[in-house]
N, C-alpha and C. Protein backbone atom coordinates (compact mmCIF):
# COMPACT_ATOMS: atom_id res chain seq x y z
N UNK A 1 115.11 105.47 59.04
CA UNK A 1 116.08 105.03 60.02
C UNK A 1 115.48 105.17 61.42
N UNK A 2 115.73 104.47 62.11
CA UNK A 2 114.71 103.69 64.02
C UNK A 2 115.50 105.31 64.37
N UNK A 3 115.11 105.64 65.59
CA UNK A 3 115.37 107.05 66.17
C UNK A 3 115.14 106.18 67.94
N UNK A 4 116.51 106.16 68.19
CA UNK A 4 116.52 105.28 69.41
C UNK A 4 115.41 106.62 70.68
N UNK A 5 115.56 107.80 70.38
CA UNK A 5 114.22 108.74 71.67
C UNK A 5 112.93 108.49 70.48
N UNK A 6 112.94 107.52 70.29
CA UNK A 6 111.27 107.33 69.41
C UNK A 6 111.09 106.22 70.32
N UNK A 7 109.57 105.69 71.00
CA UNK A 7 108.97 104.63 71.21
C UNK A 7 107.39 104.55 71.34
N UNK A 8 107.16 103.21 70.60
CA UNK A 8 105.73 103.15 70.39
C UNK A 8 104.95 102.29 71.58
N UNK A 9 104.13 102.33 71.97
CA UNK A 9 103.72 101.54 72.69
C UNK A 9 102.53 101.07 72.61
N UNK A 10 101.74 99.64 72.08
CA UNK A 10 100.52 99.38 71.92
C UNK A 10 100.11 98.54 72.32
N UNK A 11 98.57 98.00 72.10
CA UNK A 11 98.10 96.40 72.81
C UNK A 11 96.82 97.22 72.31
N UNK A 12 96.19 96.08 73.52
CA UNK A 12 94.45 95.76 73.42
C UNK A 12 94.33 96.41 74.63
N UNK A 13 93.01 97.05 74.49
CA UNK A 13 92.11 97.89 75.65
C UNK A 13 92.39 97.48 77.19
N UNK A 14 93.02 97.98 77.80
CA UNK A 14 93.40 97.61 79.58
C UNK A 14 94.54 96.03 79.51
N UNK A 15 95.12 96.65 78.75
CA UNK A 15 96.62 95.90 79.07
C UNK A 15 97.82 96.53 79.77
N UNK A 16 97.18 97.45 79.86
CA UNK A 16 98.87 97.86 80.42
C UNK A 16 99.65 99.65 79.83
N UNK A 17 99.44 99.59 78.60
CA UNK A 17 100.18 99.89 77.58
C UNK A 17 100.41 101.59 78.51
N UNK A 18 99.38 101.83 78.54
CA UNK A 18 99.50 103.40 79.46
C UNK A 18 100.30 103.54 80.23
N UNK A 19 100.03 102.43 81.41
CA UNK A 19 101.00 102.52 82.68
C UNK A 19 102.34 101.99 82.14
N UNK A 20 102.80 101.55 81.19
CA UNK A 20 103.88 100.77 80.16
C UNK A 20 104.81 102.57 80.34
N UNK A 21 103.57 102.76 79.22
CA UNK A 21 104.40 104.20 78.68
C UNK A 21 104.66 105.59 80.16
N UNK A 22 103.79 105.55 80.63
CA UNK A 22 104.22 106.46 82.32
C UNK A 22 105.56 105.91 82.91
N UNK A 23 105.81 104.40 82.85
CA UNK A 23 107.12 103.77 83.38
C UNK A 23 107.84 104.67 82.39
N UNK A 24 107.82 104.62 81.39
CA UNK A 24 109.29 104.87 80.52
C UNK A 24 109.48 106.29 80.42
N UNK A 25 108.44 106.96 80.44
CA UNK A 25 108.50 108.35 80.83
C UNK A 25 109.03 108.91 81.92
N UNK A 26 108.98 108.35 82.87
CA UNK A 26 109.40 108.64 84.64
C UNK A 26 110.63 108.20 84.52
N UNK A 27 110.95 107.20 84.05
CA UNK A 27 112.71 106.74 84.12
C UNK A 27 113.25 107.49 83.00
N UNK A 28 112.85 108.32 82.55
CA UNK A 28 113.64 109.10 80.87
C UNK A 28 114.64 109.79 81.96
N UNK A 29 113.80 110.13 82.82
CA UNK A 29 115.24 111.56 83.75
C UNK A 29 114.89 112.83 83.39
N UNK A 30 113.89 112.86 81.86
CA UNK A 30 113.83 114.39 81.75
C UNK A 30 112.47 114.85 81.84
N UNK A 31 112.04 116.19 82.10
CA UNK A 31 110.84 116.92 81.98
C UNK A 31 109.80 115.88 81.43
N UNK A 32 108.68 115.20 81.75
CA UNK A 32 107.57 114.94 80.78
C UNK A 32 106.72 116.46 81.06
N UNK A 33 106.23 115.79 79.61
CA UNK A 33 105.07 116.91 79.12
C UNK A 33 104.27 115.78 78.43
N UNK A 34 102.91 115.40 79.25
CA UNK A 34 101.68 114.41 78.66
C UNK A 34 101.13 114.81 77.90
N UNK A 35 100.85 114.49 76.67
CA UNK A 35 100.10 114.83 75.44
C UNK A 35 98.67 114.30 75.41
N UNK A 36 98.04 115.23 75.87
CA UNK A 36 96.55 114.31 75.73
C UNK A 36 96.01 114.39 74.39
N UNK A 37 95.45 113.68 73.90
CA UNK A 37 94.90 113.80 72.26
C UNK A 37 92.98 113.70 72.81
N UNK A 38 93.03 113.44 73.53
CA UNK A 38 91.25 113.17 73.93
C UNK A 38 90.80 114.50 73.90
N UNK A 39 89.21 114.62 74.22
CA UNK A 39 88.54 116.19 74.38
C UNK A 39 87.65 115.16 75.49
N UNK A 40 86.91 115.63 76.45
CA UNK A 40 86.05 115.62 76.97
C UNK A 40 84.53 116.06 76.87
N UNK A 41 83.85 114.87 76.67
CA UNK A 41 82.09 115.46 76.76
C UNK A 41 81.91 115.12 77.79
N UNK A 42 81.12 116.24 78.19
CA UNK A 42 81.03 116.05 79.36
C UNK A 42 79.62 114.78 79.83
N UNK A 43 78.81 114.58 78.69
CA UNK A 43 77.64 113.82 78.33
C UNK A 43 78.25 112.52 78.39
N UNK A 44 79.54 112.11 78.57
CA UNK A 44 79.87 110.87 78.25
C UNK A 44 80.71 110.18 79.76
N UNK A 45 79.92 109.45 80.60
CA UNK A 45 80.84 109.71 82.16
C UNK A 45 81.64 108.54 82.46
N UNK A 46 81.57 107.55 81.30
CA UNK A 46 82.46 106.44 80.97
C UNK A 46 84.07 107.03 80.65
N UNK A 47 83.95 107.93 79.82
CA UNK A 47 84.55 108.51 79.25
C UNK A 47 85.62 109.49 79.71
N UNK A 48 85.01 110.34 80.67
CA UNK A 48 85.10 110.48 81.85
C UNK A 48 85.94 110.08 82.92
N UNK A 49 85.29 109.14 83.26
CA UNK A 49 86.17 107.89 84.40
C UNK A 49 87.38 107.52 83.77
N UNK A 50 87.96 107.25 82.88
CA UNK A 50 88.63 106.78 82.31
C UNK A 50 89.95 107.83 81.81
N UNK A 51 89.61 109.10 81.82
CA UNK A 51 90.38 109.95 81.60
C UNK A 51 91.06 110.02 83.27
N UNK A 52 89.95 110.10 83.86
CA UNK A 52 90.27 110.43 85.32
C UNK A 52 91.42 109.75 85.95
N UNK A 53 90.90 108.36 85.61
CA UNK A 53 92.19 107.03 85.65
C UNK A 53 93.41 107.47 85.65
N UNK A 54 93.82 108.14 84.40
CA UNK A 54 95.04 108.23 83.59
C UNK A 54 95.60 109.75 84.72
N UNK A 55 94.91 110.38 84.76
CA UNK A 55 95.13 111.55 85.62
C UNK A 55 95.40 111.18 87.17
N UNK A 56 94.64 110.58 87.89
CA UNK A 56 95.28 109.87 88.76
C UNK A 56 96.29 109.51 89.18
N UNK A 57 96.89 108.74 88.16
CA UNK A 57 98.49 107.61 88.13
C UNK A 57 99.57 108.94 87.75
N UNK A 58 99.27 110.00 86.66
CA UNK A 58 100.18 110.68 86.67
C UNK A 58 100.67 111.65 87.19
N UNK A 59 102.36 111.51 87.86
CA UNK A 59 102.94 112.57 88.89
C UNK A 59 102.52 114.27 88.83
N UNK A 60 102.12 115.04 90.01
CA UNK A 60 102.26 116.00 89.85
C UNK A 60 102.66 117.33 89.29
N UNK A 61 104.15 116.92 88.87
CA UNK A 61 105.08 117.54 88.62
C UNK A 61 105.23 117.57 86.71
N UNK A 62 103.99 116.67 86.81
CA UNK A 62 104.80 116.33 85.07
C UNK A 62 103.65 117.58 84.20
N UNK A 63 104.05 117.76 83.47
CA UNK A 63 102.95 119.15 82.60
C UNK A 63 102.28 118.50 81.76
N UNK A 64 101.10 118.77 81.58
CA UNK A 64 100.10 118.62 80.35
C UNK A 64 99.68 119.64 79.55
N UNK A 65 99.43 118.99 78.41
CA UNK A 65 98.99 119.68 76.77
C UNK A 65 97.84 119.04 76.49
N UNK A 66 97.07 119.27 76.33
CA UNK A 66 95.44 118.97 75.96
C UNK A 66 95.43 119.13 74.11
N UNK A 67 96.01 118.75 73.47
CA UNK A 67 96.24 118.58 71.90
C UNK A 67 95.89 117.58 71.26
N UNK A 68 94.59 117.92 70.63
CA UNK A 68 94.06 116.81 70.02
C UNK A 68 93.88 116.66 68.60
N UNK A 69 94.11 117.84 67.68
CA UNK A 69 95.06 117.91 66.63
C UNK A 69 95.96 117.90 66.10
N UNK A 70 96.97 119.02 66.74
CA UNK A 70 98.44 119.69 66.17
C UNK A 70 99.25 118.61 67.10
N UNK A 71 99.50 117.68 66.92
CA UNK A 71 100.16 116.97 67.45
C UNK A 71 102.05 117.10 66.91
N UNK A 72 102.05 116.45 65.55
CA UNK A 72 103.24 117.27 64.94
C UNK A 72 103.55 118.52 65.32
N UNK A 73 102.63 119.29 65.27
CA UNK A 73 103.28 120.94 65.54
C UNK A 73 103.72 121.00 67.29
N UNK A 74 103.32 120.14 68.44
CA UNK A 74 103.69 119.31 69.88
C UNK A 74 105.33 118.92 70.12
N UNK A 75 104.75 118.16 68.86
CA UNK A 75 106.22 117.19 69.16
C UNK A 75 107.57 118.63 68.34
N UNK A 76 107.23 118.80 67.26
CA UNK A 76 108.37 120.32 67.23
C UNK A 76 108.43 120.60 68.30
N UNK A 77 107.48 121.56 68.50
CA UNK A 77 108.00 122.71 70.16
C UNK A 77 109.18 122.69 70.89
N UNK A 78 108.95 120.53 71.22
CA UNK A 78 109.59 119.95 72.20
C UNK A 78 111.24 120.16 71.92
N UNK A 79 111.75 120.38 73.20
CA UNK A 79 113.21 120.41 73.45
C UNK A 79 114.02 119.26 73.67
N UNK A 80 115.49 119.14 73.54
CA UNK A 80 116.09 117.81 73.88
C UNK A 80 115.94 117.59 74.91
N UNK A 81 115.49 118.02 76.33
CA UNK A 81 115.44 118.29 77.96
C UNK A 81 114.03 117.87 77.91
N UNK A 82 113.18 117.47 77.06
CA UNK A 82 111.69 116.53 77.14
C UNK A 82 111.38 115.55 76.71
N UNK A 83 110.41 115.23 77.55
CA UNK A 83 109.97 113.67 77.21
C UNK A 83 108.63 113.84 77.18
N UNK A 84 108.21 113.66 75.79
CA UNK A 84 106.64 113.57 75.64
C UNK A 84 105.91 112.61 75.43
N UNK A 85 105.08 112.32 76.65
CA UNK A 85 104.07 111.08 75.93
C UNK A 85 102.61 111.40 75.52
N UNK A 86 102.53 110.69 74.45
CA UNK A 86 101.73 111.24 73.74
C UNK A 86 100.61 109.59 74.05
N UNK A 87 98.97 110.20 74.41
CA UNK A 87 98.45 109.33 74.82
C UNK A 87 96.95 110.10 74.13
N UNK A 88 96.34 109.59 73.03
CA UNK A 88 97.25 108.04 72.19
C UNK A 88 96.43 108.64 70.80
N UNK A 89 97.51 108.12 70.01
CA UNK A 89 97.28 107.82 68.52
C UNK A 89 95.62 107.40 67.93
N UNK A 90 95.58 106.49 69.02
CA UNK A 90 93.62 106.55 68.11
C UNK A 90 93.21 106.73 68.10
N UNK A 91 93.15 107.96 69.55
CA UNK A 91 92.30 108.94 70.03
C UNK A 91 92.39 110.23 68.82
N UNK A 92 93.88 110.23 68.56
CA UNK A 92 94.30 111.51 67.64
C UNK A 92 93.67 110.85 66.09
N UNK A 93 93.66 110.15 66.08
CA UNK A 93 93.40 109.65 64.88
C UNK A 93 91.51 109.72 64.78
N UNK A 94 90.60 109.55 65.42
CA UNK A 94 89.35 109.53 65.90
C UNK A 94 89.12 110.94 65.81
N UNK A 95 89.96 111.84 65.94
CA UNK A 95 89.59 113.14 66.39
C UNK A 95 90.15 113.77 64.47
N UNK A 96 90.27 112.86 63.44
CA UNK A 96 91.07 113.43 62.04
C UNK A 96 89.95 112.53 60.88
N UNK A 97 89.07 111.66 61.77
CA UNK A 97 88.79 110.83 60.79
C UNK A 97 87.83 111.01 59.63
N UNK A 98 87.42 112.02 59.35
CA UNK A 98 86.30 112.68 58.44
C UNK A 98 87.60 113.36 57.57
N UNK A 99 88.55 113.63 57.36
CA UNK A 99 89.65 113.31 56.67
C UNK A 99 89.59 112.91 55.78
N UNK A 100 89.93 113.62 54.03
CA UNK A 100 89.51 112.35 53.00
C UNK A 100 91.39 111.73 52.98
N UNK A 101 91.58 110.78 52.27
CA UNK A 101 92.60 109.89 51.99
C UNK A 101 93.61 110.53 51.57
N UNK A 102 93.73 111.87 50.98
CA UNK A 102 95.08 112.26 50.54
C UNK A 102 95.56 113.40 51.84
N UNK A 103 94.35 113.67 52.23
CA UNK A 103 94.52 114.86 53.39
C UNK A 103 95.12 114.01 54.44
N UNK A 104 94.76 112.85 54.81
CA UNK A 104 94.93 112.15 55.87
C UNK A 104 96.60 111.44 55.92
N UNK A 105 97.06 111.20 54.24
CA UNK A 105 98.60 111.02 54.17
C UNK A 105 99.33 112.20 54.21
N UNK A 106 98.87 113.24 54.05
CA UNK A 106 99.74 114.45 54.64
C UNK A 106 100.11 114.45 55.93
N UNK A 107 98.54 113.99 56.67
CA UNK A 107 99.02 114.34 58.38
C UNK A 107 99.67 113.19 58.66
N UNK A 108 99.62 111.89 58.29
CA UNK A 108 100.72 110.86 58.50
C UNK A 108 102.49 111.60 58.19
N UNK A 109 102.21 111.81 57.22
CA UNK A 109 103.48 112.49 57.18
C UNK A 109 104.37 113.39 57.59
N UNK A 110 103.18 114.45 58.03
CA UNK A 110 104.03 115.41 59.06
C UNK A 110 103.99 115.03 60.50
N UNK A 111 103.57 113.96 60.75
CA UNK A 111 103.97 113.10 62.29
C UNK A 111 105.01 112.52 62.40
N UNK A 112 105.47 111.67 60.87
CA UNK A 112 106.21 111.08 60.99
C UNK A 112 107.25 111.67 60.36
N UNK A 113 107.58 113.05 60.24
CA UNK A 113 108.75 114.22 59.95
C UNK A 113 108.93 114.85 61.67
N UNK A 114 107.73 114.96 62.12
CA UNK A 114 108.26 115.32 63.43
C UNK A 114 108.66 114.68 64.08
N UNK A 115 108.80 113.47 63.40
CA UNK A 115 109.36 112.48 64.73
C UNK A 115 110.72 112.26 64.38
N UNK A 116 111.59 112.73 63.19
CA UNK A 116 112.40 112.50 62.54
C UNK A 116 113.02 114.08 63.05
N UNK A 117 112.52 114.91 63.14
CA UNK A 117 113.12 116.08 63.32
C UNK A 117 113.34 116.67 64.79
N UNK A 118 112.69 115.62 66.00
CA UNK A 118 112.43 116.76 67.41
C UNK A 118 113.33 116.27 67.69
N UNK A 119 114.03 116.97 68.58
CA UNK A 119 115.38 116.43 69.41
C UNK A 119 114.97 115.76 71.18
N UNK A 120 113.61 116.12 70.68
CA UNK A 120 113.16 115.46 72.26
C UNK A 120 112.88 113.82 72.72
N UNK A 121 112.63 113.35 73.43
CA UNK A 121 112.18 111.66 73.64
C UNK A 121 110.85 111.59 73.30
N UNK A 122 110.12 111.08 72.81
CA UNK A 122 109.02 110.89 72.19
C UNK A 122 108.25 109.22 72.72
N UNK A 123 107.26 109.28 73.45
CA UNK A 123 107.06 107.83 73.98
C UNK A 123 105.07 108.17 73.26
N UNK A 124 104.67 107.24 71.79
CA UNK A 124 103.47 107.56 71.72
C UNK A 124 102.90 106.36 71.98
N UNK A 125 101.18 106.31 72.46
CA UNK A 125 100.65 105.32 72.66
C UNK A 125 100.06 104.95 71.81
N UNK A 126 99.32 103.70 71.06
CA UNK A 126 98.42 103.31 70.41
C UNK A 126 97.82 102.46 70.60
N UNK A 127 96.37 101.92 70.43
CA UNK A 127 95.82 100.85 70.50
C UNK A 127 96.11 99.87 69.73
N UNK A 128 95.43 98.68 69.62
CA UNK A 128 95.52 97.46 68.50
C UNK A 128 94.07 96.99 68.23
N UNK A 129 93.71 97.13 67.16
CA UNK A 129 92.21 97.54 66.99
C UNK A 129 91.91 95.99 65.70
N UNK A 130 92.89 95.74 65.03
CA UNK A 130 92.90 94.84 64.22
C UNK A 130 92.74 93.52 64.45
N UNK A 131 93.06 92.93 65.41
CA UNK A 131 93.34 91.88 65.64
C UNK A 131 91.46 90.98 65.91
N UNK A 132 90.17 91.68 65.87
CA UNK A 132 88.78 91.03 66.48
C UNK A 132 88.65 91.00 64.78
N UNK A 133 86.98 90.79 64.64
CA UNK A 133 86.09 90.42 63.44
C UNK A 133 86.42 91.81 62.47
N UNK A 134 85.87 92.11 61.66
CA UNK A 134 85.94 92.84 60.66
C UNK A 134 84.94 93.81 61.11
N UNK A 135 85.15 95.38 61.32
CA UNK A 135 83.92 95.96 61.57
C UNK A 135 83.05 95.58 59.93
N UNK A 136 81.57 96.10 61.13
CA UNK A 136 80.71 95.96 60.24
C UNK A 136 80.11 97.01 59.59
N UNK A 137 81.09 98.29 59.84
CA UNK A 137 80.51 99.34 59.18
C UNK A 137 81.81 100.14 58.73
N UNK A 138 81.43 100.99 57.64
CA UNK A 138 82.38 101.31 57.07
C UNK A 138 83.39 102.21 57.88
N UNK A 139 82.44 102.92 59.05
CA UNK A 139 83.81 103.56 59.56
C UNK A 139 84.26 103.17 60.13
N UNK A 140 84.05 101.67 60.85
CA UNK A 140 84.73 101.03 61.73
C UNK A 140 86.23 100.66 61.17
N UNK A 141 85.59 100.26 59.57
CA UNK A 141 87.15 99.63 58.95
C UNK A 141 87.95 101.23 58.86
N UNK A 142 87.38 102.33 58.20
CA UNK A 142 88.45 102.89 58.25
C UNK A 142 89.28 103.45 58.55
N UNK A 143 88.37 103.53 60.60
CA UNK A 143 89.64 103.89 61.52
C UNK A 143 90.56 102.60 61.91
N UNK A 144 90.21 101.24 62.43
CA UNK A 144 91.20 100.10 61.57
C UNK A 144 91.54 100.09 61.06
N UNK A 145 91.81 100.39 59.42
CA UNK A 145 92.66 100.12 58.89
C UNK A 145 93.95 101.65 59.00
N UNK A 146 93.21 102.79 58.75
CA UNK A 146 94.12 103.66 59.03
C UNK A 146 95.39 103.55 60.76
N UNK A 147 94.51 103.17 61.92
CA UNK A 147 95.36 103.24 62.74
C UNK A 147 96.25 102.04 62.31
N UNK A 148 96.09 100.75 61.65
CA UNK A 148 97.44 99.94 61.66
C UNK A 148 98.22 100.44 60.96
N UNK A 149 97.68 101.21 59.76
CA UNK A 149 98.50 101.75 58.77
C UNK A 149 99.75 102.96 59.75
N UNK A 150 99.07 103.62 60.20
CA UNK A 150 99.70 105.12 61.26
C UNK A 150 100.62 103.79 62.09
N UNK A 151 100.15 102.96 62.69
CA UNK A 151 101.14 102.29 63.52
C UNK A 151 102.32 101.82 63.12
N UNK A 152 102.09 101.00 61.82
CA UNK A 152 102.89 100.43 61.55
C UNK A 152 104.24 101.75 60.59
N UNK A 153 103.60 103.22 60.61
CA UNK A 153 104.40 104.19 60.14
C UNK A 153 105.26 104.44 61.02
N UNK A 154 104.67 104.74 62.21
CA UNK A 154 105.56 104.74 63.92
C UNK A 154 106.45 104.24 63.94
N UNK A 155 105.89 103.12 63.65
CA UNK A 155 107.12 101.86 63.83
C UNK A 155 108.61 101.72 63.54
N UNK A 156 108.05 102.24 61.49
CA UNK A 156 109.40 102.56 61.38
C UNK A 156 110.34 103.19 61.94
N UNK A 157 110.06 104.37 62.67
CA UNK A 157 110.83 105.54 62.62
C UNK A 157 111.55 105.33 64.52
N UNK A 158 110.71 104.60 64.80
CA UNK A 158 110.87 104.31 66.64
C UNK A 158 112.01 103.12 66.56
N UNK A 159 112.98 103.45 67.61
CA UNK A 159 113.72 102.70 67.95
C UNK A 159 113.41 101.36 68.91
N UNK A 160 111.98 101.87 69.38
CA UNK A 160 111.52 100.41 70.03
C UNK A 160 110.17 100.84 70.00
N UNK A 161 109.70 99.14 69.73
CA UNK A 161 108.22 98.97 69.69
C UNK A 161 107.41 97.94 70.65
N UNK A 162 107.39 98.32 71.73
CA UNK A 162 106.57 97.46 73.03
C UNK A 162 105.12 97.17 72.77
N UNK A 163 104.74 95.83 72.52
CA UNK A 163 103.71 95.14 72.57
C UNK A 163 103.17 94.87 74.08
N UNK A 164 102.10 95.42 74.81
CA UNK A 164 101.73 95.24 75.49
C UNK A 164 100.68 94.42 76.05
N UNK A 165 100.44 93.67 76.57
CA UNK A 165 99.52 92.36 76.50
C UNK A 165 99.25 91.89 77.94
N UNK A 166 97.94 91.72 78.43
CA UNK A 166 98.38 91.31 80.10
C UNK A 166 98.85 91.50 80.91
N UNK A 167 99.33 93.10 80.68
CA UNK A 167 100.08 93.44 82.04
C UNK A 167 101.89 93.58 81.68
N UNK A 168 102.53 92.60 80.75
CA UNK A 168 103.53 92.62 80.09
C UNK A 168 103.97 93.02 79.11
N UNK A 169 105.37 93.43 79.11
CA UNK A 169 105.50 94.42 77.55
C UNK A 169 106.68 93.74 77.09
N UNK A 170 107.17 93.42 75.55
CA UNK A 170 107.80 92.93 74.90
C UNK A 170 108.18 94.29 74.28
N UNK A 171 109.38 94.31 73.58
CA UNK A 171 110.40 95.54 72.85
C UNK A 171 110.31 94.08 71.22
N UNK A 172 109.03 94.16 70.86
CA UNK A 172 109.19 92.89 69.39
C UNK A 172 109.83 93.51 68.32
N UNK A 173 110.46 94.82 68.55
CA UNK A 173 111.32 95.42 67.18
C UNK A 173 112.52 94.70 67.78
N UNK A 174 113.00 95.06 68.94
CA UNK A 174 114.34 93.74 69.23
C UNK A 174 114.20 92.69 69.18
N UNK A 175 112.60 91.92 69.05
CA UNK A 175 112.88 90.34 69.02
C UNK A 175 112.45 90.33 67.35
N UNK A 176 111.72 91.30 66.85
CA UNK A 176 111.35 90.78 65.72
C UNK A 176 111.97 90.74 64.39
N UNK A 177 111.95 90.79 63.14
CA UNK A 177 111.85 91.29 62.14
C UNK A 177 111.54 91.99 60.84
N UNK A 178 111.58 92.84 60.26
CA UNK A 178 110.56 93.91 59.76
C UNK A 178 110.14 92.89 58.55
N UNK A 179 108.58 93.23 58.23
CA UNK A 179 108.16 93.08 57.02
C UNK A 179 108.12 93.48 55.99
């Protein structure tokens, strides 16, 4: 059953989807608490920059969690008086992926129990990784295929699902229909 404080938010690389999800976070009214799922090397200054970005745009006032595992055990903690955005799913997912296949439907599952159980607003991000050529190596497919799989688990459970694209965001669980 959709959980109207559930929302997903995804697209393709520099669409939007971040600054998407900071909008809906800032207008919730309550406490955010930013969920970072990334780690920092410091060897990596692309990587880097890009975190920096995200740190930049977000208000002072709002708290961060540097959680790039226990994400479920995050979203528990959280109180009805929070709004967590969680930035992002493929990062968390990247950071699980040596994971064999039955271990990896457990942690699907206790994400998608915590999302069924927190009494808090929940805004997570994800990429869209599916939509180019077929990787050409095996782990390419099987963080593709796992993140559509994790997305399309989100999905269910979120009361809205914003497609982000160009700068614009669509709610396609209100225009769409489930498969």
């Amino acid at each position: 059953m959709p959980n109207n404080r559930i929302s997903l938010v995804t697209g393709p690389a520099r669409s939007g989807k971040s600054e998407w999800a900071e909008n809906l976070a800032e207008t919730s009214g309550q406490a955010v608490i930013y969920i970072a799922t990334s780690t920092l090397d410091p060897a990596d200054m692309d990587w880097q920059q890009r975190v920096q970005l995200h740190r930049d745009r977000r208000p002072d006032h709002w708290q961060l969690q540097e959680v790039p595992i226990a994400v479920p055990a995050a979203i528990l903690a959280a109180t009805a008086q929070d709004c967590l955005l969680i930035d992002s799913l493929g990062t968390w997912l990247a950071n699980l992926l040596d994971q064999d296949d039955a271990t990896w439907q457990s942690t699907v599952q206790a994400l998608i129990e915590s999302l069924r159980q927190t009494p808090a607003t929940v805004i997570l991000v994800s990429e869209e990784t599916g939509w180019g050529v077929v990787p050409a190596y095996p782990i390419g497919r099987l963080f593709r295929d796992r993140l559509g799989y994790l997305t399309r688990q989100v999905g269910t459970v979120a009361g809205a699902v914003y497609l982000v694209v160009a700068g614009y965001a669509v709610d396609v669980k209100a225009l769409g229909k489930r498969v």
